[in-house]
N, C-alpha and C. Protein backbone atom coordinates (compact mmCIF):
# COMPACT_ATOMS: atom_id res chain seq x y z
N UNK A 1 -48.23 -1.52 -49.17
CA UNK A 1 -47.34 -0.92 -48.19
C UNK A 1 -48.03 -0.90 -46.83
N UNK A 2 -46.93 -0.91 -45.53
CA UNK A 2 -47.42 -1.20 -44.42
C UNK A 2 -46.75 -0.23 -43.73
N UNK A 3 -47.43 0.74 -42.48
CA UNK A 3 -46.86 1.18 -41.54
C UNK A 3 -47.55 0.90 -40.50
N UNK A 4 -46.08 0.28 -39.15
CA UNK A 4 -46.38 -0.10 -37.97
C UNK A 4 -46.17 1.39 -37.05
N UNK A 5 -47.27 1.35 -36.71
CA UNK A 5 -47.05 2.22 -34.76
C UNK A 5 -46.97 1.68 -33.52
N UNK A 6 -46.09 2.50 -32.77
CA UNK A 6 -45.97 2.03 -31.66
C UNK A 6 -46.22 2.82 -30.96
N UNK A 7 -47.17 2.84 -29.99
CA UNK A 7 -47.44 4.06 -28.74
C UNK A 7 -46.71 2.96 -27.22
N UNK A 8 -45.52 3.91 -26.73
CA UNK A 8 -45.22 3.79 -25.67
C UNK A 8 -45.52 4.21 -24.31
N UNK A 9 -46.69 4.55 -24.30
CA UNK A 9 -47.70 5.22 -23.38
C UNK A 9 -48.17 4.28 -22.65
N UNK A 10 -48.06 4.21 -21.30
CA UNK A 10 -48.83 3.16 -20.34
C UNK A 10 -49.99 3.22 -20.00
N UNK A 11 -50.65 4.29 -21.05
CA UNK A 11 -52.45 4.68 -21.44
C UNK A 11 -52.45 4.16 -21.96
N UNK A 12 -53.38 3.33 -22.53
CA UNK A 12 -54.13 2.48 -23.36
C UNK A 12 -54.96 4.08 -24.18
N UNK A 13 -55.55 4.41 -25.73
CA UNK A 13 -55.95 4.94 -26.48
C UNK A 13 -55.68 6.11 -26.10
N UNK A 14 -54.58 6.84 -25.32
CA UNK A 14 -53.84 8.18 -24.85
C UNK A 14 -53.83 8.83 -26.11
N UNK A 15 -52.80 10.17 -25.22
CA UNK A 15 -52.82 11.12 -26.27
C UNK A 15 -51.14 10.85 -27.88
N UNK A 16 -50.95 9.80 -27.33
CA UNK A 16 -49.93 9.33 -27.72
C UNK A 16 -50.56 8.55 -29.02
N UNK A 17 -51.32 7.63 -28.32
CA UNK A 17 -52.10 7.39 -29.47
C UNK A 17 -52.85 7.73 -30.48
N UNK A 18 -53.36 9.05 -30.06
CA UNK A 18 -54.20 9.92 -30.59
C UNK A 18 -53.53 10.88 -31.68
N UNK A 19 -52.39 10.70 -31.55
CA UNK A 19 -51.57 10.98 -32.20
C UNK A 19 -50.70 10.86 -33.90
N UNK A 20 -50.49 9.35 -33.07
CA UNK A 20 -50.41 8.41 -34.25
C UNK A 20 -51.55 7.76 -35.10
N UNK A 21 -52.75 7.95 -34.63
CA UNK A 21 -54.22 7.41 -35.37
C UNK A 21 -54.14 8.63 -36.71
N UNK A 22 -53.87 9.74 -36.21
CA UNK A 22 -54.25 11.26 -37.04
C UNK A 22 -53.47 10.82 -38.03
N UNK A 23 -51.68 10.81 -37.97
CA UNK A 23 -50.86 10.23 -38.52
C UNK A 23 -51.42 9.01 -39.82
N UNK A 24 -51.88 8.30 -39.21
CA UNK A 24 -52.33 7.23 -39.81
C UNK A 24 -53.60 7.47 -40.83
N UNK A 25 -54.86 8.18 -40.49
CA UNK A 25 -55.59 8.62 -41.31
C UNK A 25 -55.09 9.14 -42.98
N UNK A 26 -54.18 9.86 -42.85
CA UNK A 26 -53.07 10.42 -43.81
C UNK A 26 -52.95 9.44 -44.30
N UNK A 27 -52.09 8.96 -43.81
CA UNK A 27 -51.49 7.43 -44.96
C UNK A 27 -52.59 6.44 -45.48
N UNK A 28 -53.95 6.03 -45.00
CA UNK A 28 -54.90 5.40 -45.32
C UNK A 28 -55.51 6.04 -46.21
N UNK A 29 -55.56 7.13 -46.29
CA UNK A 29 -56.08 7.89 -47.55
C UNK A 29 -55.54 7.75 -48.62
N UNK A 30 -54.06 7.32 -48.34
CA UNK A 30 -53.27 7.60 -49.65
C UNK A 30 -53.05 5.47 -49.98
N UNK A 31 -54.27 5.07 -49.54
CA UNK A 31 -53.87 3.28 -49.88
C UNK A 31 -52.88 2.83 -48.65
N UNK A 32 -52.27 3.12 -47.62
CA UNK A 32 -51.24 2.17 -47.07
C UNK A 32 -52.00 1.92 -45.92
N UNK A 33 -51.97 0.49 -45.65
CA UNK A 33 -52.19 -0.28 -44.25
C UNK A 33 -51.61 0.61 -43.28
N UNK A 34 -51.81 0.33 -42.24
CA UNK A 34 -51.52 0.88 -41.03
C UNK A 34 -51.90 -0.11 -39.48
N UNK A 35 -50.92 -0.31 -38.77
CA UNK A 35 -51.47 -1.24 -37.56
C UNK A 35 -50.43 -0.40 -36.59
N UNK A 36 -51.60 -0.42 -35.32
CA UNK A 36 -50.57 0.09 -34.18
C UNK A 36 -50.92 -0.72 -33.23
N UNK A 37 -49.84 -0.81 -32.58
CA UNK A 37 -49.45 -1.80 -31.67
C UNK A 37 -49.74 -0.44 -29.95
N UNK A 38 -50.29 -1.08 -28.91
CA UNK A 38 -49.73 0.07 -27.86
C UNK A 38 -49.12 -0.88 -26.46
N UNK A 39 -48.53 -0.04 -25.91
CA UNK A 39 -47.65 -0.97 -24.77
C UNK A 39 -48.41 -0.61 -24.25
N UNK A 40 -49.00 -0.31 -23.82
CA UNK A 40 -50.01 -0.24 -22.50
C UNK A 40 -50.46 -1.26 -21.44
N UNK A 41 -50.31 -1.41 -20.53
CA UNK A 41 -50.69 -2.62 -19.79
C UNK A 41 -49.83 -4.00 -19.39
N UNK A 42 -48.80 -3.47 -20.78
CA UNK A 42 -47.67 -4.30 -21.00
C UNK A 42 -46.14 -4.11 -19.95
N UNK A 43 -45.68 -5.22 -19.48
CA UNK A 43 -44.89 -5.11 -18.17
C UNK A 43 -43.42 -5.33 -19.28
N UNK A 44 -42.34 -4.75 -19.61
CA UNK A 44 -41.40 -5.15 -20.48
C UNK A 44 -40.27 -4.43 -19.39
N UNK A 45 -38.77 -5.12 -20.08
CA UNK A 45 -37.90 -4.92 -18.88
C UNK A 45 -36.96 -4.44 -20.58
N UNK A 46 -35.50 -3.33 -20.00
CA UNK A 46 -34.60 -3.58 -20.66
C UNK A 46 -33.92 -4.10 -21.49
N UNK A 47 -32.75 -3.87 -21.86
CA UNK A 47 -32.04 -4.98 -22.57
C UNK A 47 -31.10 -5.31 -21.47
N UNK A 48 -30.96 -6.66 -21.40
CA UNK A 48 -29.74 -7.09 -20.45
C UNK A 48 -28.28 -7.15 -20.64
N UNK A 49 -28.02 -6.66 -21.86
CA UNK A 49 -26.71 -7.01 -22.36
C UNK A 49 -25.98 -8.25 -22.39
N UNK A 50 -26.70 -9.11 -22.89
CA UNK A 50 -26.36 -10.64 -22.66
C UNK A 50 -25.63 -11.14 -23.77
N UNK A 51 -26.01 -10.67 -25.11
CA UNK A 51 -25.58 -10.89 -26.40
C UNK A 51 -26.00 -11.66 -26.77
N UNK A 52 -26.94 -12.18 -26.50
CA UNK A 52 -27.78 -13.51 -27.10
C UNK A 52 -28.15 -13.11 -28.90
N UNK A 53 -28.84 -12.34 -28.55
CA UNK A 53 -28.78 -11.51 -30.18
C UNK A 53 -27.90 -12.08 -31.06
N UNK A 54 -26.37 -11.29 -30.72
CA UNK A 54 -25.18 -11.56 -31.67
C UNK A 54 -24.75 -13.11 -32.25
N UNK A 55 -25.39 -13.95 -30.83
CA UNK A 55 -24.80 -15.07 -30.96
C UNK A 55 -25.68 -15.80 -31.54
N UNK A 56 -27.11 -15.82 -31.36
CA UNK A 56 -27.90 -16.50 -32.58
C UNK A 56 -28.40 -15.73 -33.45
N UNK A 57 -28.79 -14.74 -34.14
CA UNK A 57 -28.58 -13.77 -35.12
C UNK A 57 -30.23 -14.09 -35.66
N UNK A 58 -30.93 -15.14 -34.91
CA UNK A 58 -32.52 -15.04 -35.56
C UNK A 58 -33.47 -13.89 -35.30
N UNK A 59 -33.50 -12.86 -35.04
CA UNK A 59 -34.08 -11.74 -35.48
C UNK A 59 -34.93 -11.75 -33.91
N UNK A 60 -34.82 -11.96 -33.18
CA UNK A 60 -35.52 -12.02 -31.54
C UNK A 60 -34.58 -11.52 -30.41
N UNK A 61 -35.01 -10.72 -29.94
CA UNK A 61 -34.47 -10.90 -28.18
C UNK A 61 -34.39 -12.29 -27.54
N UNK A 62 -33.57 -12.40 -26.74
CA UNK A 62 -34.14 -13.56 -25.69
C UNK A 62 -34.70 -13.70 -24.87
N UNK A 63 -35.30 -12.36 -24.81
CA UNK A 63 -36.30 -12.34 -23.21
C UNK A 63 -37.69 -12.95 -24.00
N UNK A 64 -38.15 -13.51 -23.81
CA UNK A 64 -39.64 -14.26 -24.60
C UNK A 64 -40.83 -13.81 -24.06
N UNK A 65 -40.90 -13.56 -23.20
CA UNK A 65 -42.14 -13.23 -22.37
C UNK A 65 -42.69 -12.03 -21.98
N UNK A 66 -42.74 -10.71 -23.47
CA UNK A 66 -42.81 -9.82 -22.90
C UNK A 66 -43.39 -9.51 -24.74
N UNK A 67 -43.88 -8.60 -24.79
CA UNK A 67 -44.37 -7.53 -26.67
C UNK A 67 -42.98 -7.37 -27.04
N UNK A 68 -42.22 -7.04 -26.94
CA UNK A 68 -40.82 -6.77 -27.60
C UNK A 68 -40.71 -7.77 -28.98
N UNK A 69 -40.65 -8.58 -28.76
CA UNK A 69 -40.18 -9.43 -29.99
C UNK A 69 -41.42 -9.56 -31.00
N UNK A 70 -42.80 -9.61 -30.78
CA UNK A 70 -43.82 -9.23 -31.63
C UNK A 70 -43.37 -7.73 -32.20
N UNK A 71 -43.12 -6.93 -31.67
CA UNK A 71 -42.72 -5.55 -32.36
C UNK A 71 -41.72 -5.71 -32.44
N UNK A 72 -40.93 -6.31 -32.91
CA UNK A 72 -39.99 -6.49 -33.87
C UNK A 72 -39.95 -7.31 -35.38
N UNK A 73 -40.60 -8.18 -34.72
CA UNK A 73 -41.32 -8.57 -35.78
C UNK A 73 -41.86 -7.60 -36.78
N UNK A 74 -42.92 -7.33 -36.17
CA UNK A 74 -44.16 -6.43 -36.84
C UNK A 74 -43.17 -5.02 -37.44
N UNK A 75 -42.23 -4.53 -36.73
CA UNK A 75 -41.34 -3.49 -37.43
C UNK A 75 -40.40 -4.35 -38.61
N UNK A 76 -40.11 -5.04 -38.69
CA UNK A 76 -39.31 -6.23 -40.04
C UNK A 76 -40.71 -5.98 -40.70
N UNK A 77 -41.51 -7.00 -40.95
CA UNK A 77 -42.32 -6.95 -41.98
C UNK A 77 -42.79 -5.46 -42.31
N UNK A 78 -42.61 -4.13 -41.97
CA UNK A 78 -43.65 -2.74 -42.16
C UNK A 78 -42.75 -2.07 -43.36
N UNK A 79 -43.18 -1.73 -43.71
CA UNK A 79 -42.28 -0.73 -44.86
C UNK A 79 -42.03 1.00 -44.08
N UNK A 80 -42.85 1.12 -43.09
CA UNK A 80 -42.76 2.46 -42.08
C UNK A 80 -43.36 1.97 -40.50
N UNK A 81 -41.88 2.97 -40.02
CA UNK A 81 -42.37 2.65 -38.55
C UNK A 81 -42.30 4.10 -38.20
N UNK A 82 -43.63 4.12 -36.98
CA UNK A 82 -43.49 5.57 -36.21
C UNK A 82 -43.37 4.83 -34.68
N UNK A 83 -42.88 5.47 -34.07
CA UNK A 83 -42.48 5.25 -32.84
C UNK A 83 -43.01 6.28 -31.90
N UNK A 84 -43.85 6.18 -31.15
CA UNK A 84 -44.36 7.18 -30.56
C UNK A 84 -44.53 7.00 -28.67
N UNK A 85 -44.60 8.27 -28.14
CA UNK A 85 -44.02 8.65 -26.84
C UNK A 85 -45.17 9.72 -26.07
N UNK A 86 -45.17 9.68 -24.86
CA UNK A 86 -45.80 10.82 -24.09
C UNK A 86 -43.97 11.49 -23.58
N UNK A 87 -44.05 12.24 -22.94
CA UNK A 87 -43.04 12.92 -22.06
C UNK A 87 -42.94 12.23 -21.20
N UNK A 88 -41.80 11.91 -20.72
CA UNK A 88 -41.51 11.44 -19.04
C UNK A 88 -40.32 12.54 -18.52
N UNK A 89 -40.37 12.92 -17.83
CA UNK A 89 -39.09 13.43 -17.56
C UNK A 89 -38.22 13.65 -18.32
N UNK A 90 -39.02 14.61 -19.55
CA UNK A 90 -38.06 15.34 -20.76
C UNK A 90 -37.57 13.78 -21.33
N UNK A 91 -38.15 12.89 -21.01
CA UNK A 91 -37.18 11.96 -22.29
C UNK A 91 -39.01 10.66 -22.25
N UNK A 92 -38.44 9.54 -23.17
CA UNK A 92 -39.32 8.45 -23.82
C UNK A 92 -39.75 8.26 -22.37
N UNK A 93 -40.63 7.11 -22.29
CA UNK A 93 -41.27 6.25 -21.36
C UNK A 93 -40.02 4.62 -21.40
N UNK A 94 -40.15 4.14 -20.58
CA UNK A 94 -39.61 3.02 -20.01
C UNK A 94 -39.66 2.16 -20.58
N UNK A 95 -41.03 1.69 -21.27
CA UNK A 95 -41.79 1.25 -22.14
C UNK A 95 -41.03 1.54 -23.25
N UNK A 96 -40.87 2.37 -23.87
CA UNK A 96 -40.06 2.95 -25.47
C UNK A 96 -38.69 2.54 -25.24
N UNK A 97 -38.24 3.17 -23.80
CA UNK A 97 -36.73 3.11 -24.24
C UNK A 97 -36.39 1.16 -24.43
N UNK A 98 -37.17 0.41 -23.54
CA UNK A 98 -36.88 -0.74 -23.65
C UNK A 98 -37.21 -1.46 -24.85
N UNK A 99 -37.79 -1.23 -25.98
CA UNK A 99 -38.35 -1.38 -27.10
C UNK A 99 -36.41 -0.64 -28.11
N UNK A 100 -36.65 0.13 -27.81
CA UNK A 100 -35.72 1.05 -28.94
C UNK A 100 -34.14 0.41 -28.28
N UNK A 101 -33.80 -0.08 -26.87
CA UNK A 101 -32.73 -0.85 -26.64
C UNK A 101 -32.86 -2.26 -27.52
N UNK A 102 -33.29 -2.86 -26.99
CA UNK A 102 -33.88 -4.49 -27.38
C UNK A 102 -33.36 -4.57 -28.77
N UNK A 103 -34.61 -3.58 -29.58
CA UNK A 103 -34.88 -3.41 -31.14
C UNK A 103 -33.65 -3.34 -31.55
N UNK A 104 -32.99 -2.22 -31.08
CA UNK A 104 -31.81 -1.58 -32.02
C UNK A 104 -30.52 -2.54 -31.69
N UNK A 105 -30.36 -3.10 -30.73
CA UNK A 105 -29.37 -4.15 -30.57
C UNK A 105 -29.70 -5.51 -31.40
N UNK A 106 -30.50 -6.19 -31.52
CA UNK A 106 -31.18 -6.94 -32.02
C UNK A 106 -31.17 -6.23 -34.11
N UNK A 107 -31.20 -5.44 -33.92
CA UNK A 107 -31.38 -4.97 -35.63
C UNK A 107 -29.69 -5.15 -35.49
N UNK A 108 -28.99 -4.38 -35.29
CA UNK A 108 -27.58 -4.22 -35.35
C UNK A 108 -27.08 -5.53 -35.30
N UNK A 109 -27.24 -6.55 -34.35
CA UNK A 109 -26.59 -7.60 -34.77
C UNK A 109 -27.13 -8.36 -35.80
N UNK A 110 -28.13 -8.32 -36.87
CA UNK A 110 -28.46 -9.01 -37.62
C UNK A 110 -28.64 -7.85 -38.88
N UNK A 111 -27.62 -7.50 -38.92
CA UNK A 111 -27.01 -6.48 -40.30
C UNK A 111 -27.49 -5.23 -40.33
N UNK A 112 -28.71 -4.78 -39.36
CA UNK A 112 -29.19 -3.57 -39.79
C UNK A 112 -30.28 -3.85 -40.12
N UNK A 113 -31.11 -4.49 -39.58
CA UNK A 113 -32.42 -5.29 -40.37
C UNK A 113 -33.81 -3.95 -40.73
N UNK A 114 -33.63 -2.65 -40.08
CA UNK A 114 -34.67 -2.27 -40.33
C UNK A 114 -34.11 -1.09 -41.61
N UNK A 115 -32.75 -1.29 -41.55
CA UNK A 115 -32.23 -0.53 -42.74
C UNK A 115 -32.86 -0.11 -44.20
N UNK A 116 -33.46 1.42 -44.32
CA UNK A 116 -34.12 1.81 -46.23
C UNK A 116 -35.55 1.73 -45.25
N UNK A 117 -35.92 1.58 -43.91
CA UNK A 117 -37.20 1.70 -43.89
C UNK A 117 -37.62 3.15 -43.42
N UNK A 118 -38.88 3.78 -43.36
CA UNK A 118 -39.15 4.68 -43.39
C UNK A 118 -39.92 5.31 -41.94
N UNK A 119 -39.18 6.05 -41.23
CA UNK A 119 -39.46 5.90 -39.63
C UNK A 119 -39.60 7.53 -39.15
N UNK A 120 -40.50 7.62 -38.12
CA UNK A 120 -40.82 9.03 -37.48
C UNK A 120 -40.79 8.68 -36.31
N UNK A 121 -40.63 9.92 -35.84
CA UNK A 121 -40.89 10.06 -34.21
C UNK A 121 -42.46 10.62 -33.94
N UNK A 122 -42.93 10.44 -32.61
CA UNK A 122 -44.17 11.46 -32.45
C UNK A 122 -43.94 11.13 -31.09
N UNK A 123 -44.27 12.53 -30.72
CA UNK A 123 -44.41 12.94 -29.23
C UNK A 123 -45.57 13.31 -28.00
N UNK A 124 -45.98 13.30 -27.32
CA UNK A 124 -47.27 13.82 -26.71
C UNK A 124 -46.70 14.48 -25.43
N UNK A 125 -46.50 15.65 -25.21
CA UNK A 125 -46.22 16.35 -23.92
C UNK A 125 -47.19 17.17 -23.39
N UNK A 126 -47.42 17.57 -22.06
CA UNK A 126 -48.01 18.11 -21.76
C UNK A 126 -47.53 19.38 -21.87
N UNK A 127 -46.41 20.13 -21.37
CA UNK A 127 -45.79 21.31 -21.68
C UNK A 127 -44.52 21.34 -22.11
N UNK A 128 -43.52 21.27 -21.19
CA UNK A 128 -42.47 20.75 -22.06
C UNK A 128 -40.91 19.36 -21.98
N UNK A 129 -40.20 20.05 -22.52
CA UNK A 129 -39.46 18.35 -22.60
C UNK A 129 -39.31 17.36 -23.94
N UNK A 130 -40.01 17.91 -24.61
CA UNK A 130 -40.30 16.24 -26.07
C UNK A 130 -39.18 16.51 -26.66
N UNK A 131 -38.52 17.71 -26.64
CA UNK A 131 -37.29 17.75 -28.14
C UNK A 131 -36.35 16.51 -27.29
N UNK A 132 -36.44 16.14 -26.01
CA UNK A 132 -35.27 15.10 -25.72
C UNK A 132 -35.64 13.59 -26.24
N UNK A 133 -36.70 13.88 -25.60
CA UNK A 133 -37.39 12.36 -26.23
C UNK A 133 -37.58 12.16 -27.83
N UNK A 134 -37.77 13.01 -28.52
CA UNK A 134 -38.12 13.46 -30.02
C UNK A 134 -36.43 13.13 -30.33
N UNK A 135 -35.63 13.20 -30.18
CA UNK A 135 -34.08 12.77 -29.79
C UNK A 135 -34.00 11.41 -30.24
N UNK A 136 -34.53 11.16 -28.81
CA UNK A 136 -34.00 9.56 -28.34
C UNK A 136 -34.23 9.09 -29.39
N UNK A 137 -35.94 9.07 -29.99
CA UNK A 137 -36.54 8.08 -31.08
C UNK A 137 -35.87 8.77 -32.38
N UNK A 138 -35.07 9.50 -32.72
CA UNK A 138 -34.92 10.00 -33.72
C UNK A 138 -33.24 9.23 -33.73
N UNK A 139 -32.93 9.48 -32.70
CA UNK A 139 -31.38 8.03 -32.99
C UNK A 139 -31.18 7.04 -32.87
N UNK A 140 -32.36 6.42 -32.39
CA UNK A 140 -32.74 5.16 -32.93
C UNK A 140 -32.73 4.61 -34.77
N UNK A 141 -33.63 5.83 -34.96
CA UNK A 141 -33.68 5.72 -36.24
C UNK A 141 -32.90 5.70 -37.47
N UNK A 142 -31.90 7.01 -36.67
CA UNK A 142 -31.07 7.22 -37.43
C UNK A 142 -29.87 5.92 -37.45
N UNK A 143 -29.58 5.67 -36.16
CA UNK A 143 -28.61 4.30 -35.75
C UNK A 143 -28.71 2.99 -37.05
N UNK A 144 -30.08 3.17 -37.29
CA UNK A 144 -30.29 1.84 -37.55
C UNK A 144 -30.83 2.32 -39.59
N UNK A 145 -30.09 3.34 -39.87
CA UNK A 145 -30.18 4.04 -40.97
C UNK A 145 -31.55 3.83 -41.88
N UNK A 146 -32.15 4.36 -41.14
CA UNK A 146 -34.03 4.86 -41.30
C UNK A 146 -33.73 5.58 -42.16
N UNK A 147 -34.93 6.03 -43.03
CA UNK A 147 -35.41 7.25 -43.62
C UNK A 147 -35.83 8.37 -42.86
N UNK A 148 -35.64 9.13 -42.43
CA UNK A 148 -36.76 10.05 -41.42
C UNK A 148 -37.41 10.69 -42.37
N UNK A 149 -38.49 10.90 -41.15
CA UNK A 149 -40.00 11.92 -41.99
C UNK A 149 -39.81 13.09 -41.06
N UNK A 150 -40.06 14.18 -41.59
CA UNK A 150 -40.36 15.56 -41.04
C UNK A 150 -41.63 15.83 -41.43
N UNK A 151 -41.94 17.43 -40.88
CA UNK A 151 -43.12 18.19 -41.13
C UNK A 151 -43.03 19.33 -41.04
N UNK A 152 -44.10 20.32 -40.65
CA UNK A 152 -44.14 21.45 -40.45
C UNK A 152 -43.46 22.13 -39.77
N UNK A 153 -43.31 21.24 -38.40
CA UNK A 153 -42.71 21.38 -37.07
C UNK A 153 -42.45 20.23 -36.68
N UNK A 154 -41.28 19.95 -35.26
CA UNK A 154 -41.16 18.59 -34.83
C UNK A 154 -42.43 18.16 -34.50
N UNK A 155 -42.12 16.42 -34.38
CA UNK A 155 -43.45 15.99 -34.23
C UNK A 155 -43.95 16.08 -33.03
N UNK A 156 -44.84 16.46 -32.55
CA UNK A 156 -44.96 17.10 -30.90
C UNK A 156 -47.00 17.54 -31.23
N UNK A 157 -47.72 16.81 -30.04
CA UNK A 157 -48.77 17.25 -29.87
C UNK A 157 -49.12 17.64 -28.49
N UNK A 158 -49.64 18.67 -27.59
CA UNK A 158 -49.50 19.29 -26.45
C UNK A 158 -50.65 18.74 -26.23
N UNK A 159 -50.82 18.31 -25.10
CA UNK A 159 -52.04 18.02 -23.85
C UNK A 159 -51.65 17.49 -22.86
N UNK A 160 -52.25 17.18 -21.57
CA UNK A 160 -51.94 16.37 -20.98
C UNK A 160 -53.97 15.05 -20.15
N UNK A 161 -54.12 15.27 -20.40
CA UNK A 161 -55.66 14.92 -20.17
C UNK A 161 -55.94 13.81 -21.45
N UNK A 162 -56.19 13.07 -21.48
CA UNK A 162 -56.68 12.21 -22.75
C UNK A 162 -57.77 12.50 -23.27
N UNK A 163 -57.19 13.17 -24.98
CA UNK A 163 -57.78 13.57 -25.81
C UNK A 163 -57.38 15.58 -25.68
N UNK A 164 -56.88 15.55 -24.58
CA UNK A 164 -56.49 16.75 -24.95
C UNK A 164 -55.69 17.34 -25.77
N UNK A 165 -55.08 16.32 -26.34
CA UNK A 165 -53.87 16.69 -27.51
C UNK A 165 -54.97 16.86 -29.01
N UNK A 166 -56.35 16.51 -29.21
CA UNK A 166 -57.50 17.06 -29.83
C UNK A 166 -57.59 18.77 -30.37
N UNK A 167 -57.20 19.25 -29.05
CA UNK A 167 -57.29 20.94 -28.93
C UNK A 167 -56.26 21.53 -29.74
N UNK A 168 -55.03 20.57 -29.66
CA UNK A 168 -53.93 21.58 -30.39
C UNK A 168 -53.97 21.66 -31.68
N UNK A 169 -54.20 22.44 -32.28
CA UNK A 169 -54.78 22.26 -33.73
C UNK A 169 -53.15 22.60 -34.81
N UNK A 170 -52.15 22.82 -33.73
CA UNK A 170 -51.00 23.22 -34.52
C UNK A 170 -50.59 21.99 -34.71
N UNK A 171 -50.77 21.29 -33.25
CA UNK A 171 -50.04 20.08 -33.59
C UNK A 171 -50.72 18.72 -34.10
N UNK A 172 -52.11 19.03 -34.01
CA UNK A 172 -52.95 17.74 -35.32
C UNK A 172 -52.37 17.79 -36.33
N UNK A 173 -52.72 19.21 -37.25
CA UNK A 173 -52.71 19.45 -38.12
C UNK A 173 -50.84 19.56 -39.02
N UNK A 174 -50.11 19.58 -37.86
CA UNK A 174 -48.15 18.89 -38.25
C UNK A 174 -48.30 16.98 -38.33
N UNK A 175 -50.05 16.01 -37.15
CA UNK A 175 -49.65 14.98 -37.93
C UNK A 175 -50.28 15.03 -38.79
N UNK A 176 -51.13 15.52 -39.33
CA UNK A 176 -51.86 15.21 -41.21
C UNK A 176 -50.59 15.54 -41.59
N UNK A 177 -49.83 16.56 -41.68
CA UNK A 177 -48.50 16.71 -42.31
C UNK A 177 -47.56 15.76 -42.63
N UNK A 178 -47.39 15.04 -41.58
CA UNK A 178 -46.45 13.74 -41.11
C UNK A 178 -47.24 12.61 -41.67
N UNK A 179 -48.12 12.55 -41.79
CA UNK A 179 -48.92 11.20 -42.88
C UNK A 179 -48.55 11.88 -44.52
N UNK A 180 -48.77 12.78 -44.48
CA UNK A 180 -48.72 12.89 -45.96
C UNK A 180 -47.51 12.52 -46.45
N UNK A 181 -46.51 13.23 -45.72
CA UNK A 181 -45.14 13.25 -46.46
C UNK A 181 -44.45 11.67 -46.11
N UNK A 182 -44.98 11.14 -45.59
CA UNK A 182 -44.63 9.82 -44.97
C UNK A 182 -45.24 9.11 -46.41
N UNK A 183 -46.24 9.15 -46.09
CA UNK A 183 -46.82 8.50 -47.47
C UNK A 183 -46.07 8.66 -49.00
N UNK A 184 -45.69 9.74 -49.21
CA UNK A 184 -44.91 10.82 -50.39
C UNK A 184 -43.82 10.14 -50.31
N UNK A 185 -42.88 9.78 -49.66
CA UNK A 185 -41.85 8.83 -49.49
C UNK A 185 -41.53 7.83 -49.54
N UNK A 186 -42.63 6.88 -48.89
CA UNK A 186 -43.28 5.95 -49.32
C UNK A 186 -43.12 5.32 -50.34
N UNK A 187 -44.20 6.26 -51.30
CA UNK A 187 -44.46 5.69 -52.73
C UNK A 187 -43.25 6.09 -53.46
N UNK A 188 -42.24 7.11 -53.03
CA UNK A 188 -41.29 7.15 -53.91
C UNK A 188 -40.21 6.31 -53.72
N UNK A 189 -40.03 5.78 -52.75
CA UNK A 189 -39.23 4.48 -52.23
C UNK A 189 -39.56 3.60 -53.14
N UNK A 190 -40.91 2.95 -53.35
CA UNK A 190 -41.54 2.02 -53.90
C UNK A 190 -41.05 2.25 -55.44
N UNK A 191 -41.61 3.15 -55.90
CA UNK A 191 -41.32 3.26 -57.66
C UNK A 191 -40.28 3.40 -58.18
């Protein structure tokens, strides 16, 4: 078993990421691969509404020149995807939403392709705002009839400083939560 991450953070090893690594520890304990992908650095645009999708149905965007279609990829082959976010203005990063447009148009016209897979949200805010963004990625998921994972609490880790999301020990310790039960699902999917 495989779970892909995605940090939509225009930090490179942020708290976004820091996030989803914790996440991930969980599930490596319990045997499952894990690869995260981060946009960082990465220049990606929208979806254009072109329909290219619908009309050739091979599992790609048509924009070619951008991570989008590698993470789509990489979300097809995963058996779990987490999708993960800092705060922007109470909602995803630019970066995410153009990933979760692209993706989810692109899944939808080719039947639902990420359909029975097993998907979370995770958040990184500094104070507040994530339940919108914790939203967005959560109807994505749901759109495209995911499994969702819960926890203790939504998925949400507080900092704003890199590595400050380290300190919150409520919200580390909700992602060991979120690996476990991710994992727990997982394997019961599987058997």
């Amino acid at each position: 078993m495989k779970v892909i991450g995605i940090s939509g953070s225009p930090r490179k090893d942020g708290n976004t990421a820091i996030a989803i690594r914790t996440v991930f520890a969980e599930l490596e304990k319990q045997g499952i691969e894990t690869e995260l992908i981060q946009m960082a650095g990465q220049s990606v645009r929208g979806c254009t509404a072109c329909m290219s999708c619908a009309r050739n149905k091979d599992r790609q965007c048509i924009i070619k020149n951008d991570i989008i279609n590698e993470c789509i990829a990489k979300m097809m082959e995963a058996d779990g995807i987490i999708l993960g976010s800092p705060t922007y203005f109470a909602d995803v990063t630019a970066e995410m939403k153009a990933l979760i447009d692209r993706a989810g148009y692109v899944s939808r016209m080719n039947d639902y392709m990420f359909k029975y897979k097993v998907g979370a949200a995770v958040m990184a805010v500094r104070r507040g705002g994530a339940i919108h963004g914790f939203d967005t990625i959560n109807h994505f998921l749901h759109y495209n009839q995911m499994f969702l994972v819960g926890s203790t609490y939504w998925n949400m880790v507080y900092g704003r400083e890199i590595g400050e999301v380290e300190k919150d020990a409520e919200g580390i310790s909700n992602m060991h939560n979120l690996g476990e039960n991710m994992a727990w699902l997982l394997k019961k999917i599987k058997d």
